[in-house]
Protein backbone atom coordinates (compact mmCIF):
# COMPACT_ATOMS: atom_id res chain seq x y z
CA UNK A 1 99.44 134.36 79.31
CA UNK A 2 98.59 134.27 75.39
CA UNK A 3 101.76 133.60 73.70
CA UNK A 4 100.51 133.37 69.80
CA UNK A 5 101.55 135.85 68.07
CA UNK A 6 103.00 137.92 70.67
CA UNK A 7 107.13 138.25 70.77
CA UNK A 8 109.28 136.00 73.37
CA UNK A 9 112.75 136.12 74.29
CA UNK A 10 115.08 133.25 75.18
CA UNK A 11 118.08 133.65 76.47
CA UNK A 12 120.43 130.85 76.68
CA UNK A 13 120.69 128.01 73.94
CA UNK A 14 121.97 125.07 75.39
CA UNK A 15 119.51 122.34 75.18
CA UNK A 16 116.56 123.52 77.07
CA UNK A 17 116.96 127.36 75.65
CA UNK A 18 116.26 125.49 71.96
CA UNK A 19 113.97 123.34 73.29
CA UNK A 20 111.95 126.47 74.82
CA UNK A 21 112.75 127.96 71.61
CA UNK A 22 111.05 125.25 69.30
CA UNK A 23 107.83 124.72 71.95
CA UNK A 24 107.08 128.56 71.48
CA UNK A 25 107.21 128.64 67.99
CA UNK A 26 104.85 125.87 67.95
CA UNK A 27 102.91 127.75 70.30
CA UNK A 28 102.71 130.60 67.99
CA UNK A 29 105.23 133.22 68.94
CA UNK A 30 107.36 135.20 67.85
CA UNK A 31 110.58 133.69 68.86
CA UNK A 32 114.22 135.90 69.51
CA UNK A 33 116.67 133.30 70.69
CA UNK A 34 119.67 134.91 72.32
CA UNK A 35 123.09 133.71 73.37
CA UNK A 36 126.41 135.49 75.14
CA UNK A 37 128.17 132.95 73.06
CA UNK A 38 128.79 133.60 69.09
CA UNK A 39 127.64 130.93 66.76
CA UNK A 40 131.05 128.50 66.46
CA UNK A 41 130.40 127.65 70.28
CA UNK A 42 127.18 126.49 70.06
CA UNK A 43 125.70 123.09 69.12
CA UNK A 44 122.05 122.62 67.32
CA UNK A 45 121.29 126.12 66.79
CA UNK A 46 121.91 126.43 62.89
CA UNK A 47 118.15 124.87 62.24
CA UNK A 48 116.97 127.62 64.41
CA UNK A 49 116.96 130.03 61.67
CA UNK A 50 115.12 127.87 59.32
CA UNK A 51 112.59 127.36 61.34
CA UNK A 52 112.30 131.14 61.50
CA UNK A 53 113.19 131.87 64.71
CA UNK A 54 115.80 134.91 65.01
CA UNK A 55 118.80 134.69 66.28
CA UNK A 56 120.71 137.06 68.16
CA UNK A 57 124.42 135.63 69.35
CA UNK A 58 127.69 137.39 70.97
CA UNK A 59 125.39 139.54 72.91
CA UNK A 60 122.32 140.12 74.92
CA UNK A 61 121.58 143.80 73.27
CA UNK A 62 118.75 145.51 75.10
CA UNK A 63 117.00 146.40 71.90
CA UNK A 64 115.60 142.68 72.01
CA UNK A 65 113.05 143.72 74.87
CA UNK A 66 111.10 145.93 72.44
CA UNK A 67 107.61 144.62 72.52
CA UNK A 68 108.53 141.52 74.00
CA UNK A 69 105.77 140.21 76.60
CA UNK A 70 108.07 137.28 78.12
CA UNK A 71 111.75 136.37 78.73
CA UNK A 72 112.38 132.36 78.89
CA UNK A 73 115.78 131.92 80.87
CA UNK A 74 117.96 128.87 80.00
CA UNK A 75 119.20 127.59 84.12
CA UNK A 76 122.60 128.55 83.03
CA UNK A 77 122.16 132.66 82.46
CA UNK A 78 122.85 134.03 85.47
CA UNK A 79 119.86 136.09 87.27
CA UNK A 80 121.71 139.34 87.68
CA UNK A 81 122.84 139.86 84.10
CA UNK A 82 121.66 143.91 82.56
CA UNK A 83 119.44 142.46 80.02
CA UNK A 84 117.05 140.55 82.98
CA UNK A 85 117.43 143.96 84.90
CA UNK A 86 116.06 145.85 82.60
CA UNK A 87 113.80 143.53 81.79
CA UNK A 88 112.01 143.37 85.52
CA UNK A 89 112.56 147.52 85.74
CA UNK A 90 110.38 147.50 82.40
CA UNK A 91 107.61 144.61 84.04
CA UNK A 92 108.55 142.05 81.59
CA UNK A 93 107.75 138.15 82.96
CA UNK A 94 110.84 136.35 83.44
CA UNK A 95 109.95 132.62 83.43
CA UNK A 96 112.30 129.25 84.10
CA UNK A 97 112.18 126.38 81.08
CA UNK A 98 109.89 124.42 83.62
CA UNK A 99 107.72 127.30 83.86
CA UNK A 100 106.69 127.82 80.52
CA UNK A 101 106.29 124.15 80.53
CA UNK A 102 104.00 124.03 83.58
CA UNK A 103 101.50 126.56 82.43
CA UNK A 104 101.01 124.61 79.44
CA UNK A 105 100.55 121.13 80.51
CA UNK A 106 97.31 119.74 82.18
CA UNK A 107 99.44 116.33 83.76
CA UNK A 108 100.36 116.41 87.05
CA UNK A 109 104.11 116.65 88.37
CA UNK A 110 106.14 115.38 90.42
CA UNK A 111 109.34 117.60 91.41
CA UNK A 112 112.66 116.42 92.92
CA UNK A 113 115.49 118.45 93.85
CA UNK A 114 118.46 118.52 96.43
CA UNK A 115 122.26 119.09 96.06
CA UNK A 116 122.90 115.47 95.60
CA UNK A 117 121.09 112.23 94.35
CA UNK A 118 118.65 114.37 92.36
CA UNK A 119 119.24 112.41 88.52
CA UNK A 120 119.07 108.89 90.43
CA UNK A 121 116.31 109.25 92.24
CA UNK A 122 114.47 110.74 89.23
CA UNK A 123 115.27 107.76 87.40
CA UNK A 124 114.71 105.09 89.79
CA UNK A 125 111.21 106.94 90.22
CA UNK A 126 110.04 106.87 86.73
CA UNK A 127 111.11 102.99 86.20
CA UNK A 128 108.88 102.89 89.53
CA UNK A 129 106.09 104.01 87.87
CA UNK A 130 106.01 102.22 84.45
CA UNK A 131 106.47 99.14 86.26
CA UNK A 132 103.27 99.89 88.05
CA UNK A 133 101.79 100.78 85.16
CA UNK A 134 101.42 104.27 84.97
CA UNK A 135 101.84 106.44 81.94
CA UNK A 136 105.06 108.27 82.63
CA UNK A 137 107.45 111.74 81.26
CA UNK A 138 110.67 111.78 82.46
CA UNK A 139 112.51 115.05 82.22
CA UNK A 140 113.66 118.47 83.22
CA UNK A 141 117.50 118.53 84.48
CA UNK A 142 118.04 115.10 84.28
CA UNK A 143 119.43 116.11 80.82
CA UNK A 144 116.01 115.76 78.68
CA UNK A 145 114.17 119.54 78.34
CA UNK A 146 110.90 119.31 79.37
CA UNK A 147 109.77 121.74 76.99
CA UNK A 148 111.16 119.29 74.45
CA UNK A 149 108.26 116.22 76.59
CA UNK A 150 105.47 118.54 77.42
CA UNK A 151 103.28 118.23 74.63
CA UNK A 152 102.79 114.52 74.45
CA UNK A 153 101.74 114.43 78.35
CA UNK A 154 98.01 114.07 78.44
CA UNK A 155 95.85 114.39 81.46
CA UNK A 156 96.66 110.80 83.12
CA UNK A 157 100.27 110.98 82.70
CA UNK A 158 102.72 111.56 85.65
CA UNK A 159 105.27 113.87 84.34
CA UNK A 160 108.29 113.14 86.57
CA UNK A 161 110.89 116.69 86.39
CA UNK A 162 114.02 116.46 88.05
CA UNK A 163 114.95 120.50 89.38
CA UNK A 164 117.61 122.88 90.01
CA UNK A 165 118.23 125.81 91.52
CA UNK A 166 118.86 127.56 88.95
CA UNK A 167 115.71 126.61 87.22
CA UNK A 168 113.53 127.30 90.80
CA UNK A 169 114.68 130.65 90.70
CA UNK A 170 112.65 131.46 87.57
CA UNK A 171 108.80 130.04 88.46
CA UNK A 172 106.15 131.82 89.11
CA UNK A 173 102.91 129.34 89.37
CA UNK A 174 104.83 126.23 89.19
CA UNK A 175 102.88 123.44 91.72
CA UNK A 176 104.63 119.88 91.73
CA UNK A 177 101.53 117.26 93.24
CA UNK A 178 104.44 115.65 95.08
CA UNK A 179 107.86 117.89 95.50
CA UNK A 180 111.02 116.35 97.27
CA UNK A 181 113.93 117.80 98.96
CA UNK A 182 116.58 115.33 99.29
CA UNK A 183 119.71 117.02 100.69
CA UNK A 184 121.44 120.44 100.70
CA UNK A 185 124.78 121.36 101.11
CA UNK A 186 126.54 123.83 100.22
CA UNK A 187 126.85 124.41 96.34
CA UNK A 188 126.57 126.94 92.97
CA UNK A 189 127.76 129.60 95.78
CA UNK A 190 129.62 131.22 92.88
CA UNK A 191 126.06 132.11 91.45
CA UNK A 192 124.02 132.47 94.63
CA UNK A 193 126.08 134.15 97.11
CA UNK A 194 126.01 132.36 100.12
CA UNK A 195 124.46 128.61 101.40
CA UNK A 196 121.03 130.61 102.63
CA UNK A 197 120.04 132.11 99.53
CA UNK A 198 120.74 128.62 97.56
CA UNK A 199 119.06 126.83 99.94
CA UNK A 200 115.97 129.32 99.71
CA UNK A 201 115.92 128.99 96.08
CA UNK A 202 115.80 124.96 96.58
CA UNK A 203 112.71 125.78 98.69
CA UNK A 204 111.01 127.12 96.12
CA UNK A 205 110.19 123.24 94.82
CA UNK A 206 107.31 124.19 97.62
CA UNK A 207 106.04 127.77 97.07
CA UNK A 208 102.61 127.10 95.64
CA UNK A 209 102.20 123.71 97.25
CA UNK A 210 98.63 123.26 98.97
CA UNK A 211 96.76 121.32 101.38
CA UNK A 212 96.18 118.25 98.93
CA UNK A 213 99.83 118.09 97.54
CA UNK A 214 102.67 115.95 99.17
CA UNK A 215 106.11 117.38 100.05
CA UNK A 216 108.94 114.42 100.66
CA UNK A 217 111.83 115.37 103.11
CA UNK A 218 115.07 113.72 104.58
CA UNK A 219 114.56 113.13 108.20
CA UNK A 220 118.02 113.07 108.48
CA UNK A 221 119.27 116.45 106.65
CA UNK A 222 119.01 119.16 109.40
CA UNK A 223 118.68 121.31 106.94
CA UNK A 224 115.85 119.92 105.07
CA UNK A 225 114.02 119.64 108.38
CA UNK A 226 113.83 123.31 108.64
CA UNK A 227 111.85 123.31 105.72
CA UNK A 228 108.99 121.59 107.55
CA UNK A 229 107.46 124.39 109.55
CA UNK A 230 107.07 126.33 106.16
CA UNK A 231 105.98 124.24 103.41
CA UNK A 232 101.87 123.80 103.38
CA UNK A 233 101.63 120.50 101.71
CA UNK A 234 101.17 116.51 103.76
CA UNK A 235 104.96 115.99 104.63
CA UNK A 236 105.96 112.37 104.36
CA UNK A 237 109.54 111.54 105.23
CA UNK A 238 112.18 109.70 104.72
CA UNK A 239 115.53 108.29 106.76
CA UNK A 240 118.11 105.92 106.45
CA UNK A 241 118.96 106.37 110.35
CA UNK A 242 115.71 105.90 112.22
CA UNK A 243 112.10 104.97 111.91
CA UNK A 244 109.05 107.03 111.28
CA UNK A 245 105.86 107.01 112.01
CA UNK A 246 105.18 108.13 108.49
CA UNK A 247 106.90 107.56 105.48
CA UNK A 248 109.95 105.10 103.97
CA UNK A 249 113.01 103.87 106.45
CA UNK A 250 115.07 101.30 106.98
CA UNK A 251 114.19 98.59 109.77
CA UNK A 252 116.83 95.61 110.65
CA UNK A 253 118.16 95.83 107.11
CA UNK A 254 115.04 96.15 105.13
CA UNK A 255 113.30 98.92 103.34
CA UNK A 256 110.36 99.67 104.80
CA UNK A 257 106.98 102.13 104.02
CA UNK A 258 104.47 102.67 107.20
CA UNK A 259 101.68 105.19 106.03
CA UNK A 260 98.35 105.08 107.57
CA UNK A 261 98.85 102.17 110.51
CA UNK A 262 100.32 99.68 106.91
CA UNK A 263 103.34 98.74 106.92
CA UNK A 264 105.63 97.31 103.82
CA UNK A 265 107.84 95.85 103.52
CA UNK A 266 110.23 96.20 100.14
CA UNK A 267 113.65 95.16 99.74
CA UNK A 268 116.47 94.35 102.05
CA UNK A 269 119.72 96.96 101.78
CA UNK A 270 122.06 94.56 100.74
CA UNK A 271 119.94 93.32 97.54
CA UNK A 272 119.75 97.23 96.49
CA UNK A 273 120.56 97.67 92.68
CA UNK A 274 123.05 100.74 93.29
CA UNK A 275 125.37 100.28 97.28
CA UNK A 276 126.20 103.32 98.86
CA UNK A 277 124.26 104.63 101.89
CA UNK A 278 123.63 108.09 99.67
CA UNK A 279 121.66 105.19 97.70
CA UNK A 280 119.62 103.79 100.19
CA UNK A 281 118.60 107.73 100.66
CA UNK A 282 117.71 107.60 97.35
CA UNK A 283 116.14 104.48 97.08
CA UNK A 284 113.70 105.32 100.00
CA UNK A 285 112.82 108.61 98.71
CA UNK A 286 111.77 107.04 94.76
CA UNK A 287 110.30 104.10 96.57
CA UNK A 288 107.78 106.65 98.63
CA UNK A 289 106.70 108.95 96.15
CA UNK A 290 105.88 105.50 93.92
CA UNK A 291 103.63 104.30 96.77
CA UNK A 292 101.79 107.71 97.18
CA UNK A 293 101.07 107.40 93.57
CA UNK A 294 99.89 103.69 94.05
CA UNK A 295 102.35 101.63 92.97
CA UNK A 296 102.41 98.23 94.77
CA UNK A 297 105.15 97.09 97.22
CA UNK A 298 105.99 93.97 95.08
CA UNK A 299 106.96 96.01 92.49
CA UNK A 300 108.74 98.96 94.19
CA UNK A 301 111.11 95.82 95.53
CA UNK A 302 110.96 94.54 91.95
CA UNK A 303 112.65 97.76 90.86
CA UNK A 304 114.52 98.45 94.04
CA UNK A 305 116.91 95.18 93.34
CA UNK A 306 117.14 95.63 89.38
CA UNK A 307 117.55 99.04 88.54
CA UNK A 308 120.63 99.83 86.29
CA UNK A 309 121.50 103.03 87.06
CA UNK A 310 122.17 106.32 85.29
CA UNK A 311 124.80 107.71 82.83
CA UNK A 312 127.35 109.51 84.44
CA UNK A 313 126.54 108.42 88.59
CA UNK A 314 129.02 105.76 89.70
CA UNK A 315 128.96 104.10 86.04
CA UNK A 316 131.27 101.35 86.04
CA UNK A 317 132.45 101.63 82.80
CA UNK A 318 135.07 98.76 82.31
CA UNK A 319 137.27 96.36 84.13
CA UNK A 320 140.40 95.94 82.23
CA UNK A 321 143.64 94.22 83.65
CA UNK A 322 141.58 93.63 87.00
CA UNK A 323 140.99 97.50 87.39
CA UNK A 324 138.03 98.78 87.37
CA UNK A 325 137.01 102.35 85.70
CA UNK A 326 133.51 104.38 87.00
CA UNK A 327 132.85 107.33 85.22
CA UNK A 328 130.87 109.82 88.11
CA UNK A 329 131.35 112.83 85.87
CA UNK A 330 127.81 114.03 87.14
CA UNK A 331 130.06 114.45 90.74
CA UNK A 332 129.71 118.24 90.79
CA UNK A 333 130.53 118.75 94.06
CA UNK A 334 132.69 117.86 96.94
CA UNK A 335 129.83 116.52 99.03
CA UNK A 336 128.64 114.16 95.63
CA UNK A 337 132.50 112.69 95.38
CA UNK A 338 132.56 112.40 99.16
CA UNK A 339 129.54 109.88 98.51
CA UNK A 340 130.69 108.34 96.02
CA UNK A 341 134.24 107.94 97.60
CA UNK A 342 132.61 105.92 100.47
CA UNK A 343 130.56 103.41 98.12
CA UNK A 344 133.20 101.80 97.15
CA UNK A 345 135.23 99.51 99.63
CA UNK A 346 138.39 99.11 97.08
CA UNK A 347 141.56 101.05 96.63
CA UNK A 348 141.05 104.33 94.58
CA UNK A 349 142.55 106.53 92.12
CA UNK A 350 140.91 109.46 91.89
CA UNK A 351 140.28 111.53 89.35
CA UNK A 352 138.91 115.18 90.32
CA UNK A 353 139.27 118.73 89.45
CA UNK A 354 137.14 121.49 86.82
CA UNK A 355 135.70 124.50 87.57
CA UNK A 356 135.03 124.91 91.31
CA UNK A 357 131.19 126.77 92.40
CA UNK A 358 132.43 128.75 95.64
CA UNK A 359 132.93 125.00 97.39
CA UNK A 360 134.82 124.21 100.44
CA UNK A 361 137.15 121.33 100.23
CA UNK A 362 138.12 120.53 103.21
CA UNK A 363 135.86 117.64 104.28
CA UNK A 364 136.51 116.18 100.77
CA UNK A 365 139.94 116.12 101.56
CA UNK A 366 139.94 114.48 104.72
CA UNK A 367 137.72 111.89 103.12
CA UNK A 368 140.76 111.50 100.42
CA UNK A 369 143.18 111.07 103.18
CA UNK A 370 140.99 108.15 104.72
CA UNK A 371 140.01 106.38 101.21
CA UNK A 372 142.14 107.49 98.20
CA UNK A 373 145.62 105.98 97.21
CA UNK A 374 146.40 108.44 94.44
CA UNK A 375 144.46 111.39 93.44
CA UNK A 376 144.84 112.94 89.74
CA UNK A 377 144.12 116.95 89.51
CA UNK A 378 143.40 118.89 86.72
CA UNK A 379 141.17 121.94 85.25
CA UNK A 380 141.03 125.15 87.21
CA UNK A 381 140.58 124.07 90.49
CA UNK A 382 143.84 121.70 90.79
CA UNK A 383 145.33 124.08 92.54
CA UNK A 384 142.81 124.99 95.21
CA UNK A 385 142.29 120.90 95.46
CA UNK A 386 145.98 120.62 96.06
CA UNK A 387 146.13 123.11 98.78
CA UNK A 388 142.82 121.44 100.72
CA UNK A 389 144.77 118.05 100.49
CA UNK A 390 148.19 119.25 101.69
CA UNK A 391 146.31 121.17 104.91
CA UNK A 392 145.28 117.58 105.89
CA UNK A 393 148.75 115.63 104.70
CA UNK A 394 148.11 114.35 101.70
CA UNK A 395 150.87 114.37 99.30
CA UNK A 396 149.98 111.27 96.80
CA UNK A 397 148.66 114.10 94.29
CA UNK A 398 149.67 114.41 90.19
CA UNK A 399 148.25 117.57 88.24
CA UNK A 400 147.89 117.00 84.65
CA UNK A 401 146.97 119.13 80.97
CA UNK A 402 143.83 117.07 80.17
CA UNK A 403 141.87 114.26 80.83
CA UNK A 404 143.26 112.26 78.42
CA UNK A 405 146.42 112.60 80.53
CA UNK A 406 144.71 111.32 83.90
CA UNK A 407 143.04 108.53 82.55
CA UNK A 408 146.79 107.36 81.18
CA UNK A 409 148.44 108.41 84.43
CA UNK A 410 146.16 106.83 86.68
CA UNK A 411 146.05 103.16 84.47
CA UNK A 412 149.92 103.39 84.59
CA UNK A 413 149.39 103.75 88.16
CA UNK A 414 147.27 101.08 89.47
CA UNK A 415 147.13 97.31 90.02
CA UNK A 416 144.83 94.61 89.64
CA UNK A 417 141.43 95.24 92.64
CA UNK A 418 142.12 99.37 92.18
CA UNK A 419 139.12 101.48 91.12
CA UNK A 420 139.57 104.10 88.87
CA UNK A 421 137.21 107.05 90.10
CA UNK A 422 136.47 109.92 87.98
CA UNK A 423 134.20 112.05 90.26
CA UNK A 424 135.38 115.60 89.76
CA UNK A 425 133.90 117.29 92.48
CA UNK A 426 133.52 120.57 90.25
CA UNK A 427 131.68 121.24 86.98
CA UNK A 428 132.83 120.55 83.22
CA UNK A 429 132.60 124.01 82.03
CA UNK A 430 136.28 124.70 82.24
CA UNK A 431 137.61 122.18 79.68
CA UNK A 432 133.69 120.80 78.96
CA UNK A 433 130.48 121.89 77.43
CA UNK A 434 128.79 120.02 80.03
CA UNK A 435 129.33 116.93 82.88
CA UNK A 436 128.11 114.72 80.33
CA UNK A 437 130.69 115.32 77.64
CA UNK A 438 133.00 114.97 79.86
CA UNK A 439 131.95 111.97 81.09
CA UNK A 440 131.24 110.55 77.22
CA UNK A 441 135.22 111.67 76.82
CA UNK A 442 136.33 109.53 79.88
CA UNK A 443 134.50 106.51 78.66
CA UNK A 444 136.06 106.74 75.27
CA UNK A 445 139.34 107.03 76.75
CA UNK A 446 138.81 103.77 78.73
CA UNK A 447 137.49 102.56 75.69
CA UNK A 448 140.58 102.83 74.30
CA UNK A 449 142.72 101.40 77.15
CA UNK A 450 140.55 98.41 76.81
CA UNK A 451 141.37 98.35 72.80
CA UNK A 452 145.08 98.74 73.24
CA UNK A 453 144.96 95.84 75.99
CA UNK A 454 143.30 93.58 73.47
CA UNK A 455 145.57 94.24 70.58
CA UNK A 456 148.46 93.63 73.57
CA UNK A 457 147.00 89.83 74.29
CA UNK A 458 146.43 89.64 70.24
């Protein structure tokens, strides 16, 4: 599509809606950057204007369609709004940030997605690949737009794009080289219904796959396996419960790749940087797209046992008094705190509760009952947490106002060898703008526990 000169609409200005905003005016286009939001509840948008791009906020008003050839939508607009309506019933494109950013890059990609363990293995995958050497983008939902990346990618990078749903839902031509699919369960059911259209729209990471591209699947997700019979790219896979002919498991403790009659050995489990089965899933499934890129086994078990982490997943963000604080903020689900729940062997005190998506409780609940000494509720699910944890028999439950309030409660509440959890199993945007302010709060409020204790011993 030619963009210069011609008008494009994007609706949506959180980071990747200004991002997509900023790459089309370099393109050449006419830019009309829309929000539902007015001005005061939006960050980064005032330089917009200066950079003459119009802005339209408080509204999506139809009138913004005239002579428009494209709509960019931001992953958090909803598909069904009037203005995308229209839009389609007038034969408008209607493209995802990745999208746009596909049909202008020449580098190949490389596409994860799955309910859970999406941001890690992204990570773990691109310090894969510059340890092997290979010229490397990281971005896409991992929190860095990729229309903000896409223009420094030349023909021998990798560009490495971590996907969601809601961004699948809006491609068109998008082909990953290698596309993985590391879980699903049930999630975002407040935006797509029911568990069959979320899990199609996950499936889309495939749609224009071919012959020569790779598709990565978890042997061990029923779910996943389904996808199999449809998807038209060379399906390697991966399984922390048994071995395969083909692809990355785990053999008498060790991490192990077998492709092509080689086998490789890479790391055993218990030197893994990040513990937690979910993370041997996730280790397996970064350590097997790096070795269909080329990356050697010596340094895919280099990276395997020294890898740091990610902001937000299981950060352990301070021991203070003997406790010990982890900020999972990025747990935006019930299946994503049930794994991180059963990574750590210690007492807990949770700290859950936000916006629920449509999510079931229940099995997070019973996992509570088995693991958790204390759990601290708040935001706008409390009370449908509460209720899934008295069905089981759980009583050991405080709601609070704030966060502020359940960090305090739970530090006046636990003793030396505790872990303090916060892994909300919902998302931010009921008190948050987004899981990572939320989790930047939490770590500033441990931040000060650790000050006061400090001044205490002074």
């Amino acid at each position: 599509m030619e963009i210069n000169g011609e008008k494009v609409v994007v609706l949506g200005l959180g980071k990747s809606g200004i991002a997509a905003a900023r790459f089309l005016k370099r393109l050449g286009a006419r830019v009309v950057a829309s929000d539902a939001k007015p001005q005061e509840q939006l960050k980064g948008i005032r330089s917009l204007g200066e950079e003459g791009i119009e802005l339209v906020l408080g509204k999506h008003p139809l009138e913004m369609l005239r002579g428009a050839v494209l709509v960019v939508v931001s992953p958090g607009v909803p598909d069904s709004i009037p203005f995308l309506q229209e839009a389609r019933r007038r034969g408008i494109q209607i493209w995802s940030e990745i999208e746009l950013a596909y049909r202008f890059c020449q580098a190949p990609f490389i596409a994860i997605t799955g309910a859970n363990g999406k941001t890690t293995t992204t990570a773990w995958l691109g310090e894969m690949l510059v340890a092997g050497g290979k010229e490397v983008l990281v971005a896409g939902n991992i929190g860095i737009p990729l229309t903000a990346e896409v223009e420094k990618a030349r023909a021998a990078h990798l560009l490495v794009v971590e996907v969601s749903s809601f961004q699948l839902e809006g491609i068109k031509k998008f082909r990953p080289w290698m596309a993985a699919l590391l879980n699903l369960t049930a999630d975002h059911l407040d935006r797509h219904g029911n568990f069959t259209a979320y899990a199609a729209a996950k499936g889309r990471i495939f749609a224009n796959q071919g012959p020569d591209d790779y598709c990565i699947l978890n042997a061990d997700d029923e779910e996943v396996r389904r996808f199999s019979k449809k998807v038209r790219g060379q399906i390697y896979w991966f399984s922390s419960h048994r071995e395969l002919s083909r692809g990355a498991f785990i053999r008498h403790g060790t991490l192990i790749i077998q492709d092509g009659g080689n086998c490789y050995e890479l790391c055993p489990v218990e030197k893994l940087a990040l513990p937690g089965e979910h993370n041997q899933e996730n280790a397996l499934a970064a350590a097997l797209m790096a070795h269909l890129a080329g990356v050697p086994a010596r340094v895919l078990g280099h990276v395997l046992r020294n890898f740091s982490g990610v902001a937000h997943r299981c950060e352990t963000v301070a021991e203070i008094a003997g406790i010990r604080f982890v900020n999972d903020s990025k747990g935006t689900n019930p299946e994503a705190t049930i794994r991180a729940l059963e990574a750590f062997g210690q007492p807990i005190i949770l700290i859950a509760g936000g916006r629920a998506k449509g999510s079931d409780f229940t099995q997070l609940a019973r996992v509570i009952k088995k693991k958790v000494k204390k759990v601290i509720l708040l935001g706008e699910a409390a009370p449908l947490l509460r209720q899934a944890l008295s069905n089981v028999g759980y009583q050991s439950v405080l709601e609070v106002p704030s966060l502020e309030a359940a960090v305090g409660e739970a530090f006046v509440g636990a003793i030396p060898g505790d872990c303090i959890l916060l892994s909300p199993a919902c998302a931010s945007w009921d008190m948050f703008t987004s899981f990572e302010e939320r989790g930047e709060v939490f770590k500033e409020l441990v931040a000060q526990l650790g000050r006061g204790a400090d001044e205490k011993k002074a």
